[in-house]
C-alpha atoms as a PDB file:
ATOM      1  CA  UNK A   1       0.000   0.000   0.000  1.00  0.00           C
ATOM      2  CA  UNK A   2       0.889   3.028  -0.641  1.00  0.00           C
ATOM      3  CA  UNK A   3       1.593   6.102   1.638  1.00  0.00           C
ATOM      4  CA  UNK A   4       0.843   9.858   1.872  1.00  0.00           C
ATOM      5  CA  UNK A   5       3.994  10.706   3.764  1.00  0.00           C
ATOM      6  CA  UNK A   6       3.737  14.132   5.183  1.00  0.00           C
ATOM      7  CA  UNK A   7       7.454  16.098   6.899  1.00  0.00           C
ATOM      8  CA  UNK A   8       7.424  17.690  10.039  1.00  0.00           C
ATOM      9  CA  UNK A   9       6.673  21.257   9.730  1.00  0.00           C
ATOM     10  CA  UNK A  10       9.850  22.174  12.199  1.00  0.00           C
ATOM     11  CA  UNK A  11      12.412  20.879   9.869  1.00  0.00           C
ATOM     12  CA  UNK A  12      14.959  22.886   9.165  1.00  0.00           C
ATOM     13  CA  UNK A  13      15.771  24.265   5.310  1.00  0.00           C
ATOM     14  CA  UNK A  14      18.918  23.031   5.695  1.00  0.00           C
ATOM     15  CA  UNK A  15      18.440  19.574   5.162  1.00  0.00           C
ATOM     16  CA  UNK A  16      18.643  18.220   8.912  1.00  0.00           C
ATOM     17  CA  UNK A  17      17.249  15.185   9.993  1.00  0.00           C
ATOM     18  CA  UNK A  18      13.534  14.821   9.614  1.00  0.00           C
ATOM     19  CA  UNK A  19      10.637  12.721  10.548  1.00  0.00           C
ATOM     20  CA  UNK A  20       7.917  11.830   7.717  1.00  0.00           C
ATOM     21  CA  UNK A  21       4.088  10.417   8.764  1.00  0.00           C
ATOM     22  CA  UNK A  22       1.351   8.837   7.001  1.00  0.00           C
ATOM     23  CA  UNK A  23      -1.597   8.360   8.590  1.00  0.00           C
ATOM     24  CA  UNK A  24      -4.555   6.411   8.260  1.00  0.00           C
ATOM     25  CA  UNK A  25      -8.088   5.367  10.030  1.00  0.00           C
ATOM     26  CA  UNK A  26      -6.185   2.300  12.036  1.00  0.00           C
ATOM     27  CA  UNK A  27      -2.131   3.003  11.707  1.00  0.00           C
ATOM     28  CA  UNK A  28       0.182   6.320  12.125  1.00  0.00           C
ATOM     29  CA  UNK A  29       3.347   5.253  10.750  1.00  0.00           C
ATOM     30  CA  UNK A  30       6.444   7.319  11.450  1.00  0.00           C
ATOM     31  CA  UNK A  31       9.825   6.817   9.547  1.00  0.00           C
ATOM     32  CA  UNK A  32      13.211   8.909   8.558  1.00  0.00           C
ATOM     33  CA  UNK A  33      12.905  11.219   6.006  1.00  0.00           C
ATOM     34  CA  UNK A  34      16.635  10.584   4.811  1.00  0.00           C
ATOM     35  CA  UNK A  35      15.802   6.565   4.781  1.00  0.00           C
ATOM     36  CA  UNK A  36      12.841   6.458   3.435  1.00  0.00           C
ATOM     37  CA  UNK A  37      13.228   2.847   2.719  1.00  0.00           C
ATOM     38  CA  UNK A  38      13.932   1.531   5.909  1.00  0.00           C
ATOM     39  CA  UNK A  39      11.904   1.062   8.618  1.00  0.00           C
ATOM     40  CA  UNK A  40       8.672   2.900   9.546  1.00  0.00           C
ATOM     41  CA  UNK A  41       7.405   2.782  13.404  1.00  0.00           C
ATOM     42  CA  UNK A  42       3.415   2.007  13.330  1.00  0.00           C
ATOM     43  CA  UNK A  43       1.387   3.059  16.370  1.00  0.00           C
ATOM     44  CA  UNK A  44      -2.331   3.148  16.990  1.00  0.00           C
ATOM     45  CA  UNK A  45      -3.797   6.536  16.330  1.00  0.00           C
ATOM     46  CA  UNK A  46      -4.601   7.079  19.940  1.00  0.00           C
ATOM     47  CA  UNK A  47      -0.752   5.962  20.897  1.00  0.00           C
ATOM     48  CA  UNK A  48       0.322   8.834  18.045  1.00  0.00           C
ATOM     49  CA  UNK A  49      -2.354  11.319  19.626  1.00  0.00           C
ATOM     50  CA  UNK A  50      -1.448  10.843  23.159  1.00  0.00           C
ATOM     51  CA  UNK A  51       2.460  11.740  22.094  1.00  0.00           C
ATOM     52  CA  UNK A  52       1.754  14.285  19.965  1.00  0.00           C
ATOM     53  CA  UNK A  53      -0.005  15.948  23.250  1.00  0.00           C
ATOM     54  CA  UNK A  54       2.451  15.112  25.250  1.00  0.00           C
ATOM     55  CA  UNK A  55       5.865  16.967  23.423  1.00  0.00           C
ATOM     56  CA  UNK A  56       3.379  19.638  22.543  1.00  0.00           C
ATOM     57  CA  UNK A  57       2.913  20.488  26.023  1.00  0.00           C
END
């Protein structure tokens, strides 16, 4: 399947590391921007929410 992969919108414009997400109804999957073929962390939705939340604090 394929993924809408989205980049953080506090990266840096000088090419820095970087996290990309795709997101659907059951899965959040995270992965490295400058791997984008390795591996991808998948969480629950509620898992991604509750971290989001908690470094936006």
């Amino acid at each position: 399947m394929a993924y809408a992969w989205r980049k953080s919108s506090y990266r840096g414009s000088d090419g820095g590391n970087c996290l990309e997400v795709a997101a659907h109804p059951s899965a959040v999957h995270v992965r490295d921007s400058r791997n984008p073929t390795g591996p991808a962390l998948t969480v629950a939705p509620a898992t991604w929410s509750a971290f989001a939340a908690h470094v936006g604090a």
